[in-house]
N, C-alpha and C. Protein backbone atom coordinates (compact mmCIF):
# COMPACT_ATOMS: atom_id res chain seq x y z
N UNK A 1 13.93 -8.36 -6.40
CA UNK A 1 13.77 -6.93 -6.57
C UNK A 1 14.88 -6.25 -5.77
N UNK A 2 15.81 -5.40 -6.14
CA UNK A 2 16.89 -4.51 -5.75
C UNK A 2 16.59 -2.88 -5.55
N UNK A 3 15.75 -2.87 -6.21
CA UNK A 3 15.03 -1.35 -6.39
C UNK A 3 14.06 -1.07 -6.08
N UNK A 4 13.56 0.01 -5.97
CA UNK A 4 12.27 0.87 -5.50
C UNK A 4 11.79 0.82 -7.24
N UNK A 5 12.19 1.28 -8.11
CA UNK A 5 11.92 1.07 -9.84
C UNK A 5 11.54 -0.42 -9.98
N UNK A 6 12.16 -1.45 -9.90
CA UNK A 6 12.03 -2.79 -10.01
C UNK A 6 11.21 -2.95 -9.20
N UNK A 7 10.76 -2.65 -7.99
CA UNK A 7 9.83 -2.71 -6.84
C UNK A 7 8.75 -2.81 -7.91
N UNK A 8 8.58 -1.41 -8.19
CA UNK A 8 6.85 -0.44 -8.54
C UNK A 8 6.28 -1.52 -10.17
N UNK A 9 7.84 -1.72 -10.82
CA UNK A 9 7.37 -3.02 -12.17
C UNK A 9 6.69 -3.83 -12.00
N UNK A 10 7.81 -4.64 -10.40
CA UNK A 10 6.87 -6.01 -10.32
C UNK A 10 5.78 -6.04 -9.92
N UNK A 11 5.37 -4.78 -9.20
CA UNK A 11 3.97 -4.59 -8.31
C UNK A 11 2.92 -4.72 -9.53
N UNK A 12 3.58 -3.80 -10.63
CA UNK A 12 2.67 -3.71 -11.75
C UNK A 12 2.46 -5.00 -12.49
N UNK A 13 2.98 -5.65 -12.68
CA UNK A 13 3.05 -7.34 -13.44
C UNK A 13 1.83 -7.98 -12.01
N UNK A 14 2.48 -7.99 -10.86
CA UNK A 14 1.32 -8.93 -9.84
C UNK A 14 -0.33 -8.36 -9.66
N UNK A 15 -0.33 -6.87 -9.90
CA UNK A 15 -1.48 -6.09 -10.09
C UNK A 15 -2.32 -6.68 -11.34
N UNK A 16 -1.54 -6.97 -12.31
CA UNK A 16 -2.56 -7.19 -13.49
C UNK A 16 -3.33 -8.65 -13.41
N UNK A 17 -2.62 -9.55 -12.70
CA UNK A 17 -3.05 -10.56 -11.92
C UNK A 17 -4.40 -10.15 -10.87
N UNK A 18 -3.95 -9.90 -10.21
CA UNK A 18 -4.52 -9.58 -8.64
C UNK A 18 -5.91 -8.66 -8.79
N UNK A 19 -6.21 -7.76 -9.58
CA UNK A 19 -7.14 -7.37 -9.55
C UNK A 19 -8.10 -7.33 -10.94
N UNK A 20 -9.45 -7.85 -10.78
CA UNK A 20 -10.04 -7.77 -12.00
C UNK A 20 -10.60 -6.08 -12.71
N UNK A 21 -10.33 -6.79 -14.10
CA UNK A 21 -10.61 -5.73 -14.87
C UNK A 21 -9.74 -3.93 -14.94
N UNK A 22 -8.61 -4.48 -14.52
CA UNK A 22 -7.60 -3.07 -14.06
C UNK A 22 -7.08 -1.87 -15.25
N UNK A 23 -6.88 -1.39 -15.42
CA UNK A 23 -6.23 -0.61 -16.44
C UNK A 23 -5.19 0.20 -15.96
N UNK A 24 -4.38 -1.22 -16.25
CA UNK A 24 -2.92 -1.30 -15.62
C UNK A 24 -2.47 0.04 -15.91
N UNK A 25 -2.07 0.47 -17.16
CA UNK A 25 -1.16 1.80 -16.99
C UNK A 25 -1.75 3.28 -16.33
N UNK A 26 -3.37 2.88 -16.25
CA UNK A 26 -3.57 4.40 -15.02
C UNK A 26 -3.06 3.74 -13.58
N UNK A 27 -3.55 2.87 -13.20
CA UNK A 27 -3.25 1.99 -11.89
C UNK A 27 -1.84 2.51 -11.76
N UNK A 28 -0.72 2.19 -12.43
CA UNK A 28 1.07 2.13 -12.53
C UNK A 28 1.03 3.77 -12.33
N UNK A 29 0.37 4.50 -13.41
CA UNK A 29 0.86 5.79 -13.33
C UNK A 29 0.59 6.37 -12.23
N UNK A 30 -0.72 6.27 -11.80
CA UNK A 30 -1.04 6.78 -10.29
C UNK A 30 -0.20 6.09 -8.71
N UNK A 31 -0.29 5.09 -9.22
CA UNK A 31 0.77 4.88 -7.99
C UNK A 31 2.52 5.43 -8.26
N UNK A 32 2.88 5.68 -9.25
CA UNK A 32 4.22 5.91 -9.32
C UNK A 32 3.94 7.64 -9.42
N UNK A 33 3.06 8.37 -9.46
CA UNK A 33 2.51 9.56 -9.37
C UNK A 33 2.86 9.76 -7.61
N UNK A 34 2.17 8.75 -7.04
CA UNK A 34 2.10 9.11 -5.24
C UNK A 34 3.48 8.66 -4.77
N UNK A 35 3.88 7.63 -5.35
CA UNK A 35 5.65 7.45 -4.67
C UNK A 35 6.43 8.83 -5.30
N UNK A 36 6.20 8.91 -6.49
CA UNK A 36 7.58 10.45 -6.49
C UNK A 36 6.71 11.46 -5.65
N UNK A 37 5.57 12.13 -5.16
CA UNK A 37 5.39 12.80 -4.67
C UNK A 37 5.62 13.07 -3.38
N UNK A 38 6.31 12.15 -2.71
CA UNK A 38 6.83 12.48 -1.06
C UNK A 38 7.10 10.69 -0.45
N UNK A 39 7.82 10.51 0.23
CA UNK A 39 7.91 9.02 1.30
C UNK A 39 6.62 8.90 1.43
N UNK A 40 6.89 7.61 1.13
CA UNK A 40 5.77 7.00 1.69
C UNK A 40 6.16 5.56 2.68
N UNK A 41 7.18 5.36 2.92
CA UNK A 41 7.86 4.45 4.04
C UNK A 41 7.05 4.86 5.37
N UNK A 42 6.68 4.35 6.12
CA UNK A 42 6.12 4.54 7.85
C UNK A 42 7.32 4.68 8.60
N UNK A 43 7.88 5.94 9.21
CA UNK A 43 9.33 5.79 9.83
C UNK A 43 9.16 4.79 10.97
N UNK A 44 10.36 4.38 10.93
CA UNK A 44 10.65 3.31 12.04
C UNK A 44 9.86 1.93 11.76
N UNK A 45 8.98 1.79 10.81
CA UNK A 45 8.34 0.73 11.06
C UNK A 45 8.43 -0.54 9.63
N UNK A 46 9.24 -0.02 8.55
CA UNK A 46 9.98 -0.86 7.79
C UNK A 46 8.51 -1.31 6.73
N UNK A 47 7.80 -0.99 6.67
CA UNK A 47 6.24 -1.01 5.94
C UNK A 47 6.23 0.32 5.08
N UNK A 48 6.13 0.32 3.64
CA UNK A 48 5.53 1.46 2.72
C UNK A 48 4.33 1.48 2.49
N UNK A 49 3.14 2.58 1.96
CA UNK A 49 2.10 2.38 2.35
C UNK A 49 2.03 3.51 0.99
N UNK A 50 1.31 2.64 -0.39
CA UNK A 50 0.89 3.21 -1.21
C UNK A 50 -0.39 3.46 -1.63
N UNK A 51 -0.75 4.62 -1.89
CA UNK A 51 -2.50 4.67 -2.16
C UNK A 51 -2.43 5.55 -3.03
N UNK A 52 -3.52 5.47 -3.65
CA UNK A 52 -4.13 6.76 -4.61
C UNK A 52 -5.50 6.36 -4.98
N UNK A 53 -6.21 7.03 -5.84
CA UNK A 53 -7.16 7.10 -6.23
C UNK A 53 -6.83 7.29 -7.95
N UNK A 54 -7.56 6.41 -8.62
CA UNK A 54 -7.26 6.36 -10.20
C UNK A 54 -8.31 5.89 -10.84
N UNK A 55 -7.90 5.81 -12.39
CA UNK A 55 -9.31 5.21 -13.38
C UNK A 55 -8.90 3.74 -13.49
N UNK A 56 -7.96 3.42 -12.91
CA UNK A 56 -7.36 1.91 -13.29
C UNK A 56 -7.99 1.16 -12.37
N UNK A 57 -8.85 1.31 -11.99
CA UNK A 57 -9.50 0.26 -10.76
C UNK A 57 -11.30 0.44 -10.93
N UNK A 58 -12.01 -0.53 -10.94
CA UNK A 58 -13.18 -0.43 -10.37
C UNK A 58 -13.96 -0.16 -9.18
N UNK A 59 -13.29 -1.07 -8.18
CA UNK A 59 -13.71 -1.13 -7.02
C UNK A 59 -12.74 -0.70 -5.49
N UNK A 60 -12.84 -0.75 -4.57
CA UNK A 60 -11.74 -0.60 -4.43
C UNK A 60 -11.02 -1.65 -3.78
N UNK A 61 -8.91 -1.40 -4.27
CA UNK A 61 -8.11 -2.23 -3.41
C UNK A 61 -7.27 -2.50 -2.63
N UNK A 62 -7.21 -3.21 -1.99
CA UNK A 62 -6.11 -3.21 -0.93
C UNK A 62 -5.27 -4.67 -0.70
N UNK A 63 -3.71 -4.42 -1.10
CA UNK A 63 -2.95 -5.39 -1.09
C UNK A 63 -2.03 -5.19 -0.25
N UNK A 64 -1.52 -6.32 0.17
CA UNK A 64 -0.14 -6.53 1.08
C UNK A 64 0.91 -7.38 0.48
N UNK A 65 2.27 -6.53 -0.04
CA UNK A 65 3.22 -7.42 -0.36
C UNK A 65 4.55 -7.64 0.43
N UNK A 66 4.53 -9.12 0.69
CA UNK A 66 5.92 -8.93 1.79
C UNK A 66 6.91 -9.60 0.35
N UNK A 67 8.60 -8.22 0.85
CA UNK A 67 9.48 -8.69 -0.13
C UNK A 67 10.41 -9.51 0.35
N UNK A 68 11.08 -10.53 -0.47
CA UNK A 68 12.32 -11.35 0.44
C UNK A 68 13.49 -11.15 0.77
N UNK A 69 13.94 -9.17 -0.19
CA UNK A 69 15.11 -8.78 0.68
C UNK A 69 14.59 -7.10 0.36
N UNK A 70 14.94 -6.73 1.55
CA UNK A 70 14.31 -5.23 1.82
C UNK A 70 14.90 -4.36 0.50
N UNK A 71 14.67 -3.26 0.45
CA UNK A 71 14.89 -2.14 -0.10
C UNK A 71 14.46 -0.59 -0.08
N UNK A 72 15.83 0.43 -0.10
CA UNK A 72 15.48 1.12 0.44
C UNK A 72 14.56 2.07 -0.06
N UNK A 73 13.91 2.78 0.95
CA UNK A 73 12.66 3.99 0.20
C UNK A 73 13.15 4.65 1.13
N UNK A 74 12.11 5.97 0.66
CA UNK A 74 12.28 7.24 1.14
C UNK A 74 10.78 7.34 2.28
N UNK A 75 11.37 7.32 3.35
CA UNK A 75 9.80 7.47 4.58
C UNK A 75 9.17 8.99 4.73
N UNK A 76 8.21 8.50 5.39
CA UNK A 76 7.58 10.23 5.84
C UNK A 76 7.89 11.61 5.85
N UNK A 77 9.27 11.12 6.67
CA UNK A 77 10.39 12.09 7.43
C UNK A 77 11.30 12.58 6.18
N UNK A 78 11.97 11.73 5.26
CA UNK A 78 12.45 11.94 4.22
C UNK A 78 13.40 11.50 4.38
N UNK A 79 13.46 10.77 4.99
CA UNK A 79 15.02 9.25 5.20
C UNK A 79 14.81 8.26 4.79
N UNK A 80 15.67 7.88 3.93
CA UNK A 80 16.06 6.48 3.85
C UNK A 80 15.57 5.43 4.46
N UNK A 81 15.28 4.45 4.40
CA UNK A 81 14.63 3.41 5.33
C UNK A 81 14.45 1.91 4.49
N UNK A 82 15.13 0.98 4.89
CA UNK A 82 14.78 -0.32 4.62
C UNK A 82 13.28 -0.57 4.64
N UNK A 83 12.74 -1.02 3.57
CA UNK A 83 11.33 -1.47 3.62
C UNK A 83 11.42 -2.74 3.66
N UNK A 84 10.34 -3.68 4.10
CA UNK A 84 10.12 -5.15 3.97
C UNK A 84 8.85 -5.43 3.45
N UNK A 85 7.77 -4.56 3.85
CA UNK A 85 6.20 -4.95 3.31
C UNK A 85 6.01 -3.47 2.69
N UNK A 86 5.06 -3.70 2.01
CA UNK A 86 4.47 -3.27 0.97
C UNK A 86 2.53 -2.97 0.96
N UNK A 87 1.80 -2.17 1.72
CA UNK A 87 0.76 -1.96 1.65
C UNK A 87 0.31 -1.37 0.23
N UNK A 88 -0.73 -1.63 -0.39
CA UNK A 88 -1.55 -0.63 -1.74
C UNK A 88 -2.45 -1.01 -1.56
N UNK A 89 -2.70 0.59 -1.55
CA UNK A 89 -4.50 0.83 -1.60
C UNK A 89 -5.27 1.86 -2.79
N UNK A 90 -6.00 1.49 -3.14
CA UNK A 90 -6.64 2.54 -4.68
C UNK A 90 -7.64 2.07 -4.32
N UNK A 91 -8.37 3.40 -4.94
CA UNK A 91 -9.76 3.46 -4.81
C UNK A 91 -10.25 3.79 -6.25
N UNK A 92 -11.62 3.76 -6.90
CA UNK A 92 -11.62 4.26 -8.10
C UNK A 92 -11.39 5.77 -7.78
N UNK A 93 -11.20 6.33 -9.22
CA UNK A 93 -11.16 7.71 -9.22
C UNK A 93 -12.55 8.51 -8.24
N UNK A 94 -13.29 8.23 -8.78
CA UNK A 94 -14.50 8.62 -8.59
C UNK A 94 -15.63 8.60 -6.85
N UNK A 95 -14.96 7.85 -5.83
CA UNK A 95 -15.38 7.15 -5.01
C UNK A 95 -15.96 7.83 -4.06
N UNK A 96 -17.00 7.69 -3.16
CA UNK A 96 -17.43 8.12 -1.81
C UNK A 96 -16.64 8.67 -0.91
N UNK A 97 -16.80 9.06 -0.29
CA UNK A 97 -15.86 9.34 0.70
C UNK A 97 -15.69 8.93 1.54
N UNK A 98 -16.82 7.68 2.11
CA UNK A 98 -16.75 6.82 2.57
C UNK A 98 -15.38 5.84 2.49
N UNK A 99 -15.15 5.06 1.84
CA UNK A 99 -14.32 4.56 1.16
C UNK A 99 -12.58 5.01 1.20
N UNK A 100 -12.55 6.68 1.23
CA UNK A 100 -11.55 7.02 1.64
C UNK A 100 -11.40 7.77 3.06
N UNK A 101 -12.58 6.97 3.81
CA UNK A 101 -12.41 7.64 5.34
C UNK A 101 -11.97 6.04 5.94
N UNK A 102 -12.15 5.06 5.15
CA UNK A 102 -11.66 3.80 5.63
C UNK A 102 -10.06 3.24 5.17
N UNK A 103 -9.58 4.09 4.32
CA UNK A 103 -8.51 4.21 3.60
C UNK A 103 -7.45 4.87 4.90
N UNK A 104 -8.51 6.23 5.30
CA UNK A 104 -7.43 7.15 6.05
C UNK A 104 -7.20 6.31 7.57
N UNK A 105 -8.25 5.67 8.34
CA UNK A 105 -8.25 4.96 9.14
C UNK A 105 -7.60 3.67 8.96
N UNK A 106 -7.08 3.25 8.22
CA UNK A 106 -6.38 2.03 7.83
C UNK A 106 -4.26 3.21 7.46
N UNK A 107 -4.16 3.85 7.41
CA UNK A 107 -3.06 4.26 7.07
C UNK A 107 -2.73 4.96 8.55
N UNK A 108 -3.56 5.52 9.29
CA UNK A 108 -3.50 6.23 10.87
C UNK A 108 -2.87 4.87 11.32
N UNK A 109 -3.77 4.18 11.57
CA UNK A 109 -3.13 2.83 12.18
C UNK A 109 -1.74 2.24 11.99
N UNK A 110 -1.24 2.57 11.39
CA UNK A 110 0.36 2.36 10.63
C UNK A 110 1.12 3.22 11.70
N UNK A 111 0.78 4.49 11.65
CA UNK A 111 1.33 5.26 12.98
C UNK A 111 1.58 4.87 14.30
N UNK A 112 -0.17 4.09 14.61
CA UNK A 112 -0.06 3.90 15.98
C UNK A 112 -0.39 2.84 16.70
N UNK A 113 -0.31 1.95 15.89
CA UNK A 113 -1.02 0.25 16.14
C UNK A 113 0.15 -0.41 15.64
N UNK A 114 1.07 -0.96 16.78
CA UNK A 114 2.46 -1.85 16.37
C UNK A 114 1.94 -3.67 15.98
N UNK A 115 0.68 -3.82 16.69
CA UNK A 115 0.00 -4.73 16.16
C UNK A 115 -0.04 -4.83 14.83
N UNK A 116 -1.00 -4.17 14.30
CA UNK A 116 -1.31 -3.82 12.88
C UNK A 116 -0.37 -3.73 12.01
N UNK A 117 0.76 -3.52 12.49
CA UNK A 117 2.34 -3.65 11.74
C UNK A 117 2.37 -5.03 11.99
N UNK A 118 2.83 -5.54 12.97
CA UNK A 118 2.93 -7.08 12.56
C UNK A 118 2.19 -8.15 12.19
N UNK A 119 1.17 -7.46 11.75
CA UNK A 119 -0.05 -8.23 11.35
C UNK A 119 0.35 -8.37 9.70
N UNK A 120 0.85 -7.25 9.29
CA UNK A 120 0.92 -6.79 7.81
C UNK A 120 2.25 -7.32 7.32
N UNK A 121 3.26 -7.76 8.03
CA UNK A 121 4.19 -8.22 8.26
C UNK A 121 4.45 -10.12 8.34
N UNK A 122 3.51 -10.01 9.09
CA UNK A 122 3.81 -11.67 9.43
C UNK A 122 2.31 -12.19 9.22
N UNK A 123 1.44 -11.49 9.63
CA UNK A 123 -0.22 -12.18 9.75
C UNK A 123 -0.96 -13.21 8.53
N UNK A 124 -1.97 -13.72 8.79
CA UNK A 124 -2.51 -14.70 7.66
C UNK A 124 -3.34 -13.17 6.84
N UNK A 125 -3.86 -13.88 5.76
CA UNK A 125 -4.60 -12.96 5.61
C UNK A 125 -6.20 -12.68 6.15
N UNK A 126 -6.58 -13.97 6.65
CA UNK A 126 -7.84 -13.64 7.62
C UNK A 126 -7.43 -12.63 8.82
N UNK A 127 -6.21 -13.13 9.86
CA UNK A 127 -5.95 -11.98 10.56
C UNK A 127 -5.91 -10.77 10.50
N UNK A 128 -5.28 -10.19 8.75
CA UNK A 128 -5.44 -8.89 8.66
C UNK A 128 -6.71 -8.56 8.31
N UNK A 129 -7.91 -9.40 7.92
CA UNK A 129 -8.58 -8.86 7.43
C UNK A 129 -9.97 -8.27 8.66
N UNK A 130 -9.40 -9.36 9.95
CA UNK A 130 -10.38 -9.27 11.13
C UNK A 130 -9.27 -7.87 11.63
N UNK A 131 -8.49 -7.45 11.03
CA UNK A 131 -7.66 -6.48 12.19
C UNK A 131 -8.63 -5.06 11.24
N UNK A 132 -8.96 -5.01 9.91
CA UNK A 132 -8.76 -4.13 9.58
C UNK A 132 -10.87 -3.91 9.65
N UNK A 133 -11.10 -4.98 9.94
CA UNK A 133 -12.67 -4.60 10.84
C UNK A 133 -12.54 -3.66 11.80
N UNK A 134 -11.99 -4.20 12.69
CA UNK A 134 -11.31 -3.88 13.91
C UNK A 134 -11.05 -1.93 13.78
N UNK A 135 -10.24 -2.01 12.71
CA UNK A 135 -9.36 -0.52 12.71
C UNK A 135 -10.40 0.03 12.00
N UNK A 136 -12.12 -0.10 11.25
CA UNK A 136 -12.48 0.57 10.87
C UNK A 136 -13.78 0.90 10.98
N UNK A 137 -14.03 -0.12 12.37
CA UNK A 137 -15.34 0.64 12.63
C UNK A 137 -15.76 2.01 13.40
């Protein structure tokens, strides 16, 4: 992948995999809805962090993709920034609010938990998954 475009494709090809029962083109549209709408790169911390809420999902999800050569996005701030990992999170359209108070507490942490960055970065996936207990009780 060379691109942020080629990025959001392949995400969409591993998504139709990765999650049951999806309806891939709301899933694609809503996430490529929240990337043109502002950075979503974490400044300084080389991690993008995509979420939305859509009809393309049942339940909700949360993936981590690490890429094997960075590329650049547009962060918070509105700079440029080498990315390396890849957070997505969707929720159904419809969801509790519950659900997106564990969403918002899982994206805070990106801010201020350098742990939690290298967890998402390098970690197993049991580690992230005991980190993100951790970040959400």
């Amino acid at each position: 992948v060379n691109n942020k475009d080629e990025l959001l494709d392949r995400l969409v090809q591993i998504l139709k995999d990765d999650i049951p029962n999806v309806i891939i083109h709301e899933a694609a549209k809503d996430l490529q809805i929240r990337e043109k709408s502002g950075g979503c790169a974490v400044p300084g911390r080389s991690v993008s962090i995509l979420h939305t809420r859509t009809k393309g999902v049942e339940k909700p999800f949360f993936g981590v993709y690490r890429l094997k050569n960075s590329i650049p996005m547009k962060n918070m701030d509105g700079k440029i920034e080498d990315v390396e990992t890849i957070l997505i999170m969707m929720l159904p359209e419809n969801t509790r609010s519950e659900a997106g108070d564990v969403m918002g507490k899982i994206s805070v942490a990106l801010l201020e938990n350098s742990h939690w960055i290298q967890l998402l970065k390098k970690g197993s996936s049991t580690e992230i998954i005991q980190e993100i207990v951790k970040i959400t009780r």
